[in-house]
N, C-alpha and C. Protein backbone atom coordinates (compact mmCIF):
# COMPACT_ATOMS: atom_id res chain seq x y z
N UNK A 1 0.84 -1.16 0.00
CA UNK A 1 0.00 0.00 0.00
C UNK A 1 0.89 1.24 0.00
N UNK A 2 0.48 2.10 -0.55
CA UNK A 2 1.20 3.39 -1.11
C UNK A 2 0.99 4.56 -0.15
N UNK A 3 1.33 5.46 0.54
CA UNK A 3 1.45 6.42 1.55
C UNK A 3 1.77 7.67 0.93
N UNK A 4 1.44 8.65 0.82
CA UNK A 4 2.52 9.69 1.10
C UNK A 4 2.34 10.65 2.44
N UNK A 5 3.30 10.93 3.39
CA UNK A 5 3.74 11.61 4.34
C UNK A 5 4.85 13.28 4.42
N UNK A 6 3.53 14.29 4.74
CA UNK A 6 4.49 15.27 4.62
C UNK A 6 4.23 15.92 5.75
N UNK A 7 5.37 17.08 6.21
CA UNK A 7 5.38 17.47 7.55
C UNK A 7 6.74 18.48 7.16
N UNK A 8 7.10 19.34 8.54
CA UNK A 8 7.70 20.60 8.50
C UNK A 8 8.36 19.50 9.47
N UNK A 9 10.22 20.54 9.40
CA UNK A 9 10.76 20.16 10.15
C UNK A 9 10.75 20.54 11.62
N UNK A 10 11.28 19.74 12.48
CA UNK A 10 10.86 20.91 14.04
C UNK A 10 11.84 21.82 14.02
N UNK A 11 11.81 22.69 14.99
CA UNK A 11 13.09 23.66 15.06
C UNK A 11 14.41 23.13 15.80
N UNK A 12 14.39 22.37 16.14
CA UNK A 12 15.23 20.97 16.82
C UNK A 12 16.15 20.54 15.83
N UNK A 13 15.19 19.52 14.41
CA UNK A 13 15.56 19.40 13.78
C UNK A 13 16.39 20.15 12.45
N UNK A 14 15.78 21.57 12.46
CA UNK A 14 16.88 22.07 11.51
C UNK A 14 17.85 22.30 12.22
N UNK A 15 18.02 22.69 13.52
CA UNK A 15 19.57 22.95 13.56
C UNK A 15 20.31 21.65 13.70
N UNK A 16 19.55 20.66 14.10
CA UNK A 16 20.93 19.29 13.52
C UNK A 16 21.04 19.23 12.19
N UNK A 17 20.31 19.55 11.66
CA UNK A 17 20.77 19.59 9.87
C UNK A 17 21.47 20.25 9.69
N UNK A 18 21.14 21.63 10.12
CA UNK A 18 22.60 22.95 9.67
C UNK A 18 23.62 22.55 10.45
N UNK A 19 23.75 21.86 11.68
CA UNK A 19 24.83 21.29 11.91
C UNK A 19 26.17 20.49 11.35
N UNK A 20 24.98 20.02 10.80
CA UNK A 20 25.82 18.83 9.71
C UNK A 20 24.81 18.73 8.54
N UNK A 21 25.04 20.25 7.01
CA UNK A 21 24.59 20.21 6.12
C UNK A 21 24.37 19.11 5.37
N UNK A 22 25.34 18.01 5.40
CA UNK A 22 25.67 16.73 4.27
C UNK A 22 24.83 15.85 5.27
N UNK A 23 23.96 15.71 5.89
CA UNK A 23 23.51 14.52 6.40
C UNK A 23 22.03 13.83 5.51
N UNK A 24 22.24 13.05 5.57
CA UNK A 24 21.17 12.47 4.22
C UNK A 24 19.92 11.73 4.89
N UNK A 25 18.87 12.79 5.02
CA UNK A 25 17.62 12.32 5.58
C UNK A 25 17.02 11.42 5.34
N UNK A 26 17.30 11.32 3.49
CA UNK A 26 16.68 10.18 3.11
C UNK A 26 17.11 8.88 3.14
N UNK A 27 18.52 8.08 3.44
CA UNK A 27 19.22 6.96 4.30
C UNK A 27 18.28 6.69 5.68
N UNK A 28 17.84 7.92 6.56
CA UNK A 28 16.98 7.52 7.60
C UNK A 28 15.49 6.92 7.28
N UNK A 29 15.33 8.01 6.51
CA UNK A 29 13.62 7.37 6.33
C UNK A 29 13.51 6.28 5.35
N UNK A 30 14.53 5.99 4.94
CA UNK A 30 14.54 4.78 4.18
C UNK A 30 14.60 2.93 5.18
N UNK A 31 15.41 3.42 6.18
CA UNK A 31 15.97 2.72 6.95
C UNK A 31 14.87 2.34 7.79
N UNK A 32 13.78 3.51 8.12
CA UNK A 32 12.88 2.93 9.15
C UNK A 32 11.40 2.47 8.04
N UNK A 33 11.35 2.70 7.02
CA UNK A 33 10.35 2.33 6.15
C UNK A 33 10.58 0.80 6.10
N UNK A 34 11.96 0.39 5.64
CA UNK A 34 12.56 -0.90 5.20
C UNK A 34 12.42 -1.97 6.21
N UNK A 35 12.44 -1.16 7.45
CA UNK A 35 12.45 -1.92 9.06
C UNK A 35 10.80 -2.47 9.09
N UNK A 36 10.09 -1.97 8.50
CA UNK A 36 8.90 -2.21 8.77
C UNK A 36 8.55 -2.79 7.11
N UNK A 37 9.07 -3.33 6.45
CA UNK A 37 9.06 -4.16 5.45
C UNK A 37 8.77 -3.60 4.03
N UNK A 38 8.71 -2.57 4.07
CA UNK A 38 8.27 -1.67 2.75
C UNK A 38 9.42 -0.38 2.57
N UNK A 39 8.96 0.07 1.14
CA UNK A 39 10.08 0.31 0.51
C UNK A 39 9.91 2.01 0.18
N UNK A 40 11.23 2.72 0.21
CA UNK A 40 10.68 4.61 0.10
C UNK A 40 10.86 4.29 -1.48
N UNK A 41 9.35 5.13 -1.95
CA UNK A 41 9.35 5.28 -3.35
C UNK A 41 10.19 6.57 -4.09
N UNK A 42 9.65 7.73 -3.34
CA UNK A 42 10.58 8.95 -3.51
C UNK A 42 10.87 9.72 -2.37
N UNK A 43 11.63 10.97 -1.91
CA UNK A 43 11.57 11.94 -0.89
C UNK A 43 11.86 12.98 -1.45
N UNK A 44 11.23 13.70 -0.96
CA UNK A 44 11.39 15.63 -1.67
C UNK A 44 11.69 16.33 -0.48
N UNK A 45 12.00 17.67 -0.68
CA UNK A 45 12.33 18.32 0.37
C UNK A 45 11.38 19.44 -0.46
N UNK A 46 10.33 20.16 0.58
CA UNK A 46 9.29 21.52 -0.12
C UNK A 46 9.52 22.40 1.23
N UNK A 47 8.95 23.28 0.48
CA UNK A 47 9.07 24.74 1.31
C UNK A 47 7.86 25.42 1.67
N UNK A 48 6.79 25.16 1.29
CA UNK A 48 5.84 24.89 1.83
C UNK A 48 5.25 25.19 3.29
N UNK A 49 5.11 26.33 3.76
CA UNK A 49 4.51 26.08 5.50
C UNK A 49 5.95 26.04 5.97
N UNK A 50 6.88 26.27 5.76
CA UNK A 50 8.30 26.08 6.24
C UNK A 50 9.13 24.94 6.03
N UNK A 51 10.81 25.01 6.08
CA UNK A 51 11.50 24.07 5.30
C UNK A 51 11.11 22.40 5.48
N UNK A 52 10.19 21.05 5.30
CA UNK A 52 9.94 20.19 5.29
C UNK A 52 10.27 19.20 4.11
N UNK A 53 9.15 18.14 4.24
CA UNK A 53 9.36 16.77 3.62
C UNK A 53 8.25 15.90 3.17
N UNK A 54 8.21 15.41 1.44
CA UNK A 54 7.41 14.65 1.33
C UNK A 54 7.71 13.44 0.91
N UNK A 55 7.37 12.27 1.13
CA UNK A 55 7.80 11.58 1.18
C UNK A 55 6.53 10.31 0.74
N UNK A 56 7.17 9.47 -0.43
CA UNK A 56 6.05 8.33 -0.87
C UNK A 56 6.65 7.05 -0.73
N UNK A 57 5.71 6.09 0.23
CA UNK A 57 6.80 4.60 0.28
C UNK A 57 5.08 3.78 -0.12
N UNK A 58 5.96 2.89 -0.28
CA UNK A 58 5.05 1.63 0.35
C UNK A 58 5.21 0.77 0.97
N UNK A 59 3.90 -0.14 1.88
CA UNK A 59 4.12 -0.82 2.64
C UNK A 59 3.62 -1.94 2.95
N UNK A 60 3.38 -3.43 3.11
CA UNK A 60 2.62 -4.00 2.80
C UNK A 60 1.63 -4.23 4.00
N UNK A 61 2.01 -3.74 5.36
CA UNK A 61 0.60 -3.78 6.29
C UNK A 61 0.18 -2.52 6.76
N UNK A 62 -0.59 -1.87 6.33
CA UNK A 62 -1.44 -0.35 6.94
C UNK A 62 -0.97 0.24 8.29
N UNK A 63 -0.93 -0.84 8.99
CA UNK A 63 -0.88 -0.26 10.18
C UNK A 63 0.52 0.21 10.36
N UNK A 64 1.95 -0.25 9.31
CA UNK A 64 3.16 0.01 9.91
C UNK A 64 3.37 1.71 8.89
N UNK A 65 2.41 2.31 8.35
CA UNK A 65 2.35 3.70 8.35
C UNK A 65 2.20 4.65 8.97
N UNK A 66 1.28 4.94 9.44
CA UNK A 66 0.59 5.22 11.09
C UNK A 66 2.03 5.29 12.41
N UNK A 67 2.71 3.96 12.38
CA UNK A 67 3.28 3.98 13.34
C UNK A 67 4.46 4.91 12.71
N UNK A 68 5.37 4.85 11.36
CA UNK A 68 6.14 5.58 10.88
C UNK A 68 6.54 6.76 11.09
N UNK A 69 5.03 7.30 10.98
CA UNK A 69 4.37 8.82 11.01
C UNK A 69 4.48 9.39 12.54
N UNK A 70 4.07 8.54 13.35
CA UNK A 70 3.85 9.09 14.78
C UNK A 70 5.26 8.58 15.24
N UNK A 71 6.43 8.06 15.04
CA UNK A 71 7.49 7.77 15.18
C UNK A 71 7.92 9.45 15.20
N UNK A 72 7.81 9.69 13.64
CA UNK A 72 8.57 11.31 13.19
C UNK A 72 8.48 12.15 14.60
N UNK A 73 7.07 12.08 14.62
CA UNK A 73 6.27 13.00 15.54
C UNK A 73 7.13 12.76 16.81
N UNK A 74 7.22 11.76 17.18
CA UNK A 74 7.77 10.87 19.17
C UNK A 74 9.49 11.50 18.71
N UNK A 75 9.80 11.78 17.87
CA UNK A 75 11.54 11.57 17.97
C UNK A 75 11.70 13.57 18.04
N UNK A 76 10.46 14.31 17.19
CA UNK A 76 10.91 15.29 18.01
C UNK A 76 11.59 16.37 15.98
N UNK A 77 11.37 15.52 14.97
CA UNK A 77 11.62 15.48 13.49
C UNK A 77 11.19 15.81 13.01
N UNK A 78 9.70 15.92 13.02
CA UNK A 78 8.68 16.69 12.18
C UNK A 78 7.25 16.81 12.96
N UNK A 79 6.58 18.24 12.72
CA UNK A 79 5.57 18.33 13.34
C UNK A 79 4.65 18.92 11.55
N UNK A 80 3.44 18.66 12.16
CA UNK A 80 2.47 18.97 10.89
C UNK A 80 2.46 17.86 9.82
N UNK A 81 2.11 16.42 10.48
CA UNK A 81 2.00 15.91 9.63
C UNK A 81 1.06 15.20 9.60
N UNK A 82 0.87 15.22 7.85
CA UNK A 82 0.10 14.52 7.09
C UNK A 82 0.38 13.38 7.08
N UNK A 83 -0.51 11.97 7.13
CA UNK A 83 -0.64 11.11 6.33
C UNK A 83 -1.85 10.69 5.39
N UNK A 84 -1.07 10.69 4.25
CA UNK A 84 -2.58 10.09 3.34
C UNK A 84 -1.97 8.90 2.62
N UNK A 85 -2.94 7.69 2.39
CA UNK A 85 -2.97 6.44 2.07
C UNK A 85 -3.34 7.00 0.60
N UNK A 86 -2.77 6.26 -0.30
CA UNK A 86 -2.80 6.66 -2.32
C UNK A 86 -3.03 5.14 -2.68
N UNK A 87 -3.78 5.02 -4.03
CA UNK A 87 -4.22 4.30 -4.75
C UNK A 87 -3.88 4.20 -5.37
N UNK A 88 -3.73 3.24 -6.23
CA UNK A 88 -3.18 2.59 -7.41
C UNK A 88 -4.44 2.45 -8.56
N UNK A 89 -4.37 3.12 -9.65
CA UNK A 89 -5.67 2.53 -10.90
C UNK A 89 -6.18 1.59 -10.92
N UNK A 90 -5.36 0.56 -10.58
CA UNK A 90 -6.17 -1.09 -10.52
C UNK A 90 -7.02 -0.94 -8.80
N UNK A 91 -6.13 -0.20 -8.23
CA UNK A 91 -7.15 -0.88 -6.60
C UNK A 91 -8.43 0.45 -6.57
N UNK A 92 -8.29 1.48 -7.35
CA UNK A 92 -9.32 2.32 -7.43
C UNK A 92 -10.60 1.81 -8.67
N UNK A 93 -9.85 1.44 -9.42
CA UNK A 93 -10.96 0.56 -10.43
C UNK A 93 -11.75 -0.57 -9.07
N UNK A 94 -11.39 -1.64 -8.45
CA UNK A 94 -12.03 -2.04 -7.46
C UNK A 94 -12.95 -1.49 -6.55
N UNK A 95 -12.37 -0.55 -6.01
CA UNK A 95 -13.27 0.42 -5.17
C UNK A 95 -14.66 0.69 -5.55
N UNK A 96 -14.52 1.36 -7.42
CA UNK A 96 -15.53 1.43 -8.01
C UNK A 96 -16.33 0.28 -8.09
N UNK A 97 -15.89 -0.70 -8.59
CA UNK A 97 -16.76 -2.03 -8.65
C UNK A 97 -17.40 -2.27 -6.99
N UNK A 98 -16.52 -2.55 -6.34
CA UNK A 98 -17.22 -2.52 -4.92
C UNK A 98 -18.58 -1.27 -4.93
N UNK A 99 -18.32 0.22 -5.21
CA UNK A 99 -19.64 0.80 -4.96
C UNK A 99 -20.52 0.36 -5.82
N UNK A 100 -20.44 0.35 -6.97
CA UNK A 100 -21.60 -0.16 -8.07
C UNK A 100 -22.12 -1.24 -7.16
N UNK A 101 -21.46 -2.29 -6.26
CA UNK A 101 -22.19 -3.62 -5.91
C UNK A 101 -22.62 -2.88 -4.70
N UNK A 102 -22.85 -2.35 -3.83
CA UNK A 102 -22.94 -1.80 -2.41
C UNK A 102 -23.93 -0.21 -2.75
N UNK A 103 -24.19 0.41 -3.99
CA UNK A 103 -24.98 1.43 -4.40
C UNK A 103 -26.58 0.97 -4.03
N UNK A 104 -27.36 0.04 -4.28
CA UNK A 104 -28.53 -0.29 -4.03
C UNK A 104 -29.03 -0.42 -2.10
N UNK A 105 -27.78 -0.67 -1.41
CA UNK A 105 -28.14 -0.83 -0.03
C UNK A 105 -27.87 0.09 0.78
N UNK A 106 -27.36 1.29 0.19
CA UNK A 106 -27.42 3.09 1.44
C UNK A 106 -28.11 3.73 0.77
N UNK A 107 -29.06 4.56 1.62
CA UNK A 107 -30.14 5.63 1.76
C UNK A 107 -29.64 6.38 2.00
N UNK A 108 -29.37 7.45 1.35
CA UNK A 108 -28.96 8.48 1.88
C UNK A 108 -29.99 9.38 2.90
N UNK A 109 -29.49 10.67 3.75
CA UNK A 109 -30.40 11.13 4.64
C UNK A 109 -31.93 11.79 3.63
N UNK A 110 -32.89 11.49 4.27
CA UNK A 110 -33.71 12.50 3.44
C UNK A 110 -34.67 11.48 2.92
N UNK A 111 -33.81 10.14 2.40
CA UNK A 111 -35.07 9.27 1.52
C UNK A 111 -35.84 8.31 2.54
């Protein structure tokens, strides 16, 4: 399953970066994606809301995203973050088929 995760850095965290300009964020978040069995697809660095990070992996159990994310958050690395779960054409083509089969049994309010 496909993720992307973005968030600002803390103010903590930029000065260990300007500390040590050459340190390669993306070796870390690769390292703890991989730990949890899935793989970083890309990482960006945006500017956005202040200097941050976006970041697309995948993973093969849901729940080890979530924990990824609130990891960032517990270590003190990034605050303001997003996670959103992304689809693939084939698993969104499903989805659709699933509502077409599941359209006849919700009422919406009102009827």
């Amino acid at each position: 399953m496909h993720f992307c995760l973005t968030g600002q850095y803390t103010p903590r965290a930029l000065n260990a970066i300007l500390e040590n300009p050459t340190t390669n964020r993306q070796e870390a978040a690769a390292k703890v994606i991989e730990a949890a069995g899935g793989k970083l697809v890309s990482m960006y660095s945006v500017a956005a809301d202040g200097p941050g990070v976006l970041l697309i992996f995948d993973v093969p159990d849901p729940s080890a995203a979530p924990a990824i994310s609130g990891l960032t958050v517990q270590a003190g690395a990034l605050q303001n973050v997003k996670l959103t779960r992304l689809f693939t054409q084939d698993e969104i083509k499903q989805v659709r088929q699933n509502a077409v089969k599941l359209r006849g049994s919700y009422k919406p309010p009102g009827s």
